[in-house]
Protein backbone atom coordinates (compact mmCIF):
# COMPACT_ATOMS: atom_id res chain seq x y z
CA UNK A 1 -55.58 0.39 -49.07
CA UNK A 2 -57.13 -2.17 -47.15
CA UNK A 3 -55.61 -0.55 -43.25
CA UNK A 4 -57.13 2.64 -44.41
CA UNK A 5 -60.43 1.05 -45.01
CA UNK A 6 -60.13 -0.92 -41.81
CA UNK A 7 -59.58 2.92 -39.99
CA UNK A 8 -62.26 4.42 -41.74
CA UNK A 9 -64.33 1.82 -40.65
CA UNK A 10 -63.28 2.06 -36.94
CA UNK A 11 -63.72 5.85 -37.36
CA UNK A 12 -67.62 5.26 -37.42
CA UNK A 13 -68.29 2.59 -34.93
CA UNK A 14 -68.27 2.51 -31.35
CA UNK A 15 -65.06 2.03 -29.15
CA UNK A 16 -65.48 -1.42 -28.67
CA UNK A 17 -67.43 -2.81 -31.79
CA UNK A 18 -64.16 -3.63 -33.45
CA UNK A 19 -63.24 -5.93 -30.44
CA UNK A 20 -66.18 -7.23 -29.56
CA UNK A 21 -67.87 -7.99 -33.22
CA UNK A 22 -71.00 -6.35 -32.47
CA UNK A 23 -70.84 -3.37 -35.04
CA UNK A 24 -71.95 -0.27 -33.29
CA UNK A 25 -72.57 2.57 -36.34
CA UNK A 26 -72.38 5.67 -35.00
CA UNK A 27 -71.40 7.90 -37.81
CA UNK A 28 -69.49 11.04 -37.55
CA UNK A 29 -69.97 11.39 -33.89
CA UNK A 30 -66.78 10.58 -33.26
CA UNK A 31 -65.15 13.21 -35.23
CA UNK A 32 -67.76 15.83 -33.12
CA UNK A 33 -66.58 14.41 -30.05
CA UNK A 34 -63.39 14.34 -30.89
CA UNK A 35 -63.15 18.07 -32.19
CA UNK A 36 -65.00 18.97 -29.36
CA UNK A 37 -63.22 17.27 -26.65
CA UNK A 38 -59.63 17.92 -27.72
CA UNK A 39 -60.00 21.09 -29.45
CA UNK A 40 -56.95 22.34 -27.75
CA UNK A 41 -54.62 19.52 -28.57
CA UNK A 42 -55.89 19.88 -32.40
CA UNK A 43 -55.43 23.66 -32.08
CA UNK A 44 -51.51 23.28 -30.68
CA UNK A 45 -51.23 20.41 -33.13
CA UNK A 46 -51.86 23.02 -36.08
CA UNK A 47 -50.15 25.99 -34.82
CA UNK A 48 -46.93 23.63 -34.52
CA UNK A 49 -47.26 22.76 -37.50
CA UNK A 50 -47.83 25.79 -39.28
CA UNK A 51 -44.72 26.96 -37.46
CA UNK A 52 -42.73 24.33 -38.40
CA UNK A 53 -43.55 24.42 -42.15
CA UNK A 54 -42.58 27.98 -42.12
CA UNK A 55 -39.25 27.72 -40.27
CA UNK A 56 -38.75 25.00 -42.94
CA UNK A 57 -39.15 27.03 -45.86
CA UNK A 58 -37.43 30.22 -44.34
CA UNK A 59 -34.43 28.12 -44.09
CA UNK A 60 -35.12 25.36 -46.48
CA UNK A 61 -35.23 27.02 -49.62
CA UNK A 62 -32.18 29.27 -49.21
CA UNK A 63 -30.01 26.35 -47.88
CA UNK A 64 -31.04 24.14 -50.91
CA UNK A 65 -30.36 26.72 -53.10
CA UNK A 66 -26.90 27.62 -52.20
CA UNK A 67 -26.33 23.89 -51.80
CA UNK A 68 -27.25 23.33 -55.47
CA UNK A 69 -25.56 26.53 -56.91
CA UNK A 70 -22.62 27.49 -55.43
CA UNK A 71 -19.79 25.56 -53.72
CA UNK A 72 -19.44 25.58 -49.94
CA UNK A 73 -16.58 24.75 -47.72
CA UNK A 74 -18.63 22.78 -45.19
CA UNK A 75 -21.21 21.09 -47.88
CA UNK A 76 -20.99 17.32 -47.15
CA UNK A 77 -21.50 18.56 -43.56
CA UNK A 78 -24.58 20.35 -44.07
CA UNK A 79 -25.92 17.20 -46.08
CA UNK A 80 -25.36 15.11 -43.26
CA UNK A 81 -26.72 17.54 -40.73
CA UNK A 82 -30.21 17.86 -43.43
CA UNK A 83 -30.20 13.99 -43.53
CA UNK A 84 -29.86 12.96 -39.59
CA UNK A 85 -33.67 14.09 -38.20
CA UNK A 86 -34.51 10.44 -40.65
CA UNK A 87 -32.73 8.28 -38.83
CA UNK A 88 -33.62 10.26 -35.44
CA UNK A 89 -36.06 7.20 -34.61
CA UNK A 90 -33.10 4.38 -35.40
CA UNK A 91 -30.72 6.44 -33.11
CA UNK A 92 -33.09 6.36 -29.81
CA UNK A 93 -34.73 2.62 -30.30
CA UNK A 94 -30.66 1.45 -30.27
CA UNK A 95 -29.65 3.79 -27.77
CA UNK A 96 -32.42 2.72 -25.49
CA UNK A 97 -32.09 -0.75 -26.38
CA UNK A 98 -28.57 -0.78 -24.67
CA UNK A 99 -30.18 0.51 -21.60
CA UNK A 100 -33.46 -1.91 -20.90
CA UNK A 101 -33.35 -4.65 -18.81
CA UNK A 102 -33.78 -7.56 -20.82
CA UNK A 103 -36.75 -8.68 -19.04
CA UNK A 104 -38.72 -5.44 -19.93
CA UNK A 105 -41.38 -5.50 -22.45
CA UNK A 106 -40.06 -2.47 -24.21
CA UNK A 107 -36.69 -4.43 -25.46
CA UNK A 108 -38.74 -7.51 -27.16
CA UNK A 109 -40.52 -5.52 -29.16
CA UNK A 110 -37.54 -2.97 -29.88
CA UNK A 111 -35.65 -6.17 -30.91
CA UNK A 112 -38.86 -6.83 -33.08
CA UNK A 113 -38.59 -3.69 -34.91
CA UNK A 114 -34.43 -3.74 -35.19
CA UNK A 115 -35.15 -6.69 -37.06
CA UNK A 116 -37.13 -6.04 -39.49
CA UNK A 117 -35.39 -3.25 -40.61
């Protein structure tokens, strides 16, 4: 609860008042500007995912249902291959944790997240 709070509150300053200390209240102006200024991005960001929610359910639905009523050769396959875009994020950060140089910023804080998983 309280992080959400803390972004609400961040929503309605200025950029800097957070860092600074000096609270800068500037209401919804943000979320104008923001609207405004990346319009595009928030219109591809909701076509994509209108897309993708459909292609979910045209495909979902009728997979789940023949995985829960009728037997299938290939089931524990399918399961698997329904299950792996989870653990898509664990795959990359160790893949590209075997190819960093050590002295790279990136790996530290990979290693910081591998271990406290």
């Amino acid at each position: 609860m309280v992080p959400m709070l803390n972004v609400l509150f961040i929503s309605v300053t200025a950029g800097d008042s957070y860092i600074t200390g000096k609270i800068v209240y500037v209401g919804l102006d943000n979320f104008v500007k923001a609207i405004t200024q990346y319009s595009s991005a928030v219109k591809n960001s909701t076509i994509l995912t209108l897309v993708a929610a459909t292609v979910d359910l045209i495909i979902g639905y009728p997979l789940a249902y023949l995985l829960a009523r009728k037997k299938i050769y290939f089931e524990n396959i399918i399961r698997a291959l329904m299950v792996f875009p989870y653990f898509g994020d664990l795959y990359i950060s160790y893949g590209v944790m075997e190819h960093v140089p050590p002295w790279r910023t990136i790996r530290y804080l990979l290693q910081y997240v591998r271990s406290n998983i």
